[in-house]
C-alpha atoms as a PDB file:
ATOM      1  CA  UNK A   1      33.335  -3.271  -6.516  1.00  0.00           C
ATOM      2  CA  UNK A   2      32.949   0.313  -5.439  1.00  0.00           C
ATOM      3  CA  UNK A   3      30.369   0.794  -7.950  1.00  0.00           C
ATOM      4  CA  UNK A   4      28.838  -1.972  -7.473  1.00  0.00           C
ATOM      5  CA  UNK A   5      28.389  -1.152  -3.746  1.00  0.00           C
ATOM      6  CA  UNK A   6      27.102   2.608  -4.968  1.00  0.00           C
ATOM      7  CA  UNK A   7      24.375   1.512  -7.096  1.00  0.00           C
ATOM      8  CA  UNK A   8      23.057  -0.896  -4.275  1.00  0.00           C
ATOM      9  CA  UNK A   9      23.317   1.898  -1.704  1.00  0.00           C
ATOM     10  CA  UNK A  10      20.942   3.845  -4.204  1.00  0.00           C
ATOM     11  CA  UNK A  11      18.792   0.864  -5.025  1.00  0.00           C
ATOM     12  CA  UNK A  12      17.989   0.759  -0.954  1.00  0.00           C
ATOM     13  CA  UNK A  13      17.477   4.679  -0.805  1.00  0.00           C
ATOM     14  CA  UNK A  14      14.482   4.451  -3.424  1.00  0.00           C
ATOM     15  CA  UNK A  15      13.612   1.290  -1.845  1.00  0.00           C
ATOM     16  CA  UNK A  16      13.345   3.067   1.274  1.00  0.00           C
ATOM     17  CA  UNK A  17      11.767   6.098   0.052  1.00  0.00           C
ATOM     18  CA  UNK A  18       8.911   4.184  -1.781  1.00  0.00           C
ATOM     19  CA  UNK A  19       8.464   2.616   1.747  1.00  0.00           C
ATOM     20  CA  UNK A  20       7.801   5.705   3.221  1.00  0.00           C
ATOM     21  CA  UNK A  21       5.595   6.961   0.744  1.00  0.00           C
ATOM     22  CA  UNK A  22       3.613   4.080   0.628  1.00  0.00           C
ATOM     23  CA  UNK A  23       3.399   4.060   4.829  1.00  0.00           C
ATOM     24  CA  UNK A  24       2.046   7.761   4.340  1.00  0.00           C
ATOM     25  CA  UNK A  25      -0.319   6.372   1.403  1.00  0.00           C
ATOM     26  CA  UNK A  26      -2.005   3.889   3.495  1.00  0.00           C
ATOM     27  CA  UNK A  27      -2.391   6.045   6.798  1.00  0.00           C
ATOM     28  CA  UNK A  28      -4.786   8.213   5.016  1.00  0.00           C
ATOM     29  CA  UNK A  29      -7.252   5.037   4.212  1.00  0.00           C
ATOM     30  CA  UNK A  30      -6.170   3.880   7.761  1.00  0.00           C
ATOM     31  CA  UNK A  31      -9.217   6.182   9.242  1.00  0.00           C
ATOM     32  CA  UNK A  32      -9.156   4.209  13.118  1.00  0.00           C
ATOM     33  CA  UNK A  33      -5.064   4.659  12.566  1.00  0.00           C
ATOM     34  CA  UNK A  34      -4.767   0.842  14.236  1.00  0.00           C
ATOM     35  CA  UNK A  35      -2.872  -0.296  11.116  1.00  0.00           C
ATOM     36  CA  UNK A  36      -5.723  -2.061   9.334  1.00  0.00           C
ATOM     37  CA  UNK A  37      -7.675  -0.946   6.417  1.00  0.00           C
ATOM     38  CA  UNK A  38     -11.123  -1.469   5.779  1.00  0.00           C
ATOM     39  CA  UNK A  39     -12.408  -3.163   2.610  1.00  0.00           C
ATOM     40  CA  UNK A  40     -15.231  -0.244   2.048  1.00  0.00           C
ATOM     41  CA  UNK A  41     -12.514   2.462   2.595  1.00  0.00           C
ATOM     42  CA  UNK A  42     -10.178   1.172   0.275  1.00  0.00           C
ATOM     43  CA  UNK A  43     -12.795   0.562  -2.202  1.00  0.00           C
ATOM     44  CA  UNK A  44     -13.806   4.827  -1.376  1.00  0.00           C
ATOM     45  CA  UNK A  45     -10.556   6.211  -1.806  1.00  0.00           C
ATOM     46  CA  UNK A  46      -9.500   4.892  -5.126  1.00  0.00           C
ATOM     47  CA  UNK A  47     -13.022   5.139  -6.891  1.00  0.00           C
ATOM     48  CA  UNK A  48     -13.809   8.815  -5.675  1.00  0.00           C
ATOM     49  CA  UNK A  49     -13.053  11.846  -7.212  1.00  0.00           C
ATOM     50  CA  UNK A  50     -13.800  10.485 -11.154  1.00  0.00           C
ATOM     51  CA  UNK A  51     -10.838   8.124 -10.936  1.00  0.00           C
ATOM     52  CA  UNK A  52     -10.263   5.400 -13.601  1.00  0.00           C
ATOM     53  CA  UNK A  53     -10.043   2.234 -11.402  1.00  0.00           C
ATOM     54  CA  UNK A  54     -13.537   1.341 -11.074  1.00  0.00           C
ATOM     55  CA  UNK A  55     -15.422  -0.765  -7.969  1.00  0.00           C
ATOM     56  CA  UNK A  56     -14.564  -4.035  -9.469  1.00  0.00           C
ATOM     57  CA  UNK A  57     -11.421  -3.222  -9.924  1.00  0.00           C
ATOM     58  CA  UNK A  58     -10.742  -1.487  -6.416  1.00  0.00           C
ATOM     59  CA  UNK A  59     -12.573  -4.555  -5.104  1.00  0.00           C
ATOM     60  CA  UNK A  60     -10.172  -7.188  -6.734  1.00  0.00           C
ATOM     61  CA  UNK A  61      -7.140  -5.082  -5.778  1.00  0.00           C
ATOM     62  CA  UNK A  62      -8.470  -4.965  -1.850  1.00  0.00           C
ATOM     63  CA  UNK A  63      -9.169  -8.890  -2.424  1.00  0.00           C
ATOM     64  CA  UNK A  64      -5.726  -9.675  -3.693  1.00  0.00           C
ATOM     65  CA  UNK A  65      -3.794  -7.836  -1.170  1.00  0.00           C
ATOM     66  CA  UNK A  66      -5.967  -9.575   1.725  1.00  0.00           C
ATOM     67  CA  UNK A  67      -4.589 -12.731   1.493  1.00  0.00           C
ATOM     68  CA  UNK A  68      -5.646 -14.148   4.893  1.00  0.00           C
ATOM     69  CA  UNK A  69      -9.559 -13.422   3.650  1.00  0.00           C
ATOM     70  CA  UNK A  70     -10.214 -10.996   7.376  1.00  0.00           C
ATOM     71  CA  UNK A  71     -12.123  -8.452   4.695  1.00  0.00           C
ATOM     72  CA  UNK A  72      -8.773  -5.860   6.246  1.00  0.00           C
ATOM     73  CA  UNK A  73      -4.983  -5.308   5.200  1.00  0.00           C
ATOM     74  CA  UNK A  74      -2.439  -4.969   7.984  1.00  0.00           C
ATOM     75  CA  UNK A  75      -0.385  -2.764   6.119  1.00  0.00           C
ATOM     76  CA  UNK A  76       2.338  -2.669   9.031  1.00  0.00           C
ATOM     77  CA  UNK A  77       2.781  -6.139   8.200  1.00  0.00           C
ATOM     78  CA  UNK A  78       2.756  -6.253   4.947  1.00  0.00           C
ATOM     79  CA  UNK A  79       6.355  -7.460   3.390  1.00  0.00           C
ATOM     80  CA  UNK A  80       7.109  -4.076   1.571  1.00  0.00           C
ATOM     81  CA  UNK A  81       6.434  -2.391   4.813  1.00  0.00           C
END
């Protein structure tokens, strides 16, 4: 049981860590800092700098992850977050 109880204790740190780092991820998009990112900003920040996902891709990631259709993500609400 002790181990058991160890390995879930670490499951939660990286669970929590990932968190974190995916909070500080989506601040930088967040340019108003109200929580919400913007369809054209998400679609900037993975395409620039030669990156491999492409604007159709960026787009159908940003459309995915909207799943209320509002054209913004509410990362502060988002489940993981």
């Amino acid at each position: 049981m002790k181990e058991y109880i160890e390995v879930m204790k670490a499951n939660y740190n990286q669970l929590d860590m990932e968190k974190e780092r995916l909070k500080a991820a989506f601040s930088v998009i967040d340019k108003k800092g109200n929580g919400c990112i913007m369809r054209a900003d998400f679609i900037y920040v993975l395409t620039c700098n030669n990156s491999a996902i492409s604007r159709e891709e960026a787009d159908q990631m940003f459309t995915e992850a909207d799943t209320k259709g509002k054209g913004y993500i509410e990362y502060k609400g988002m489940p993981s977050m």
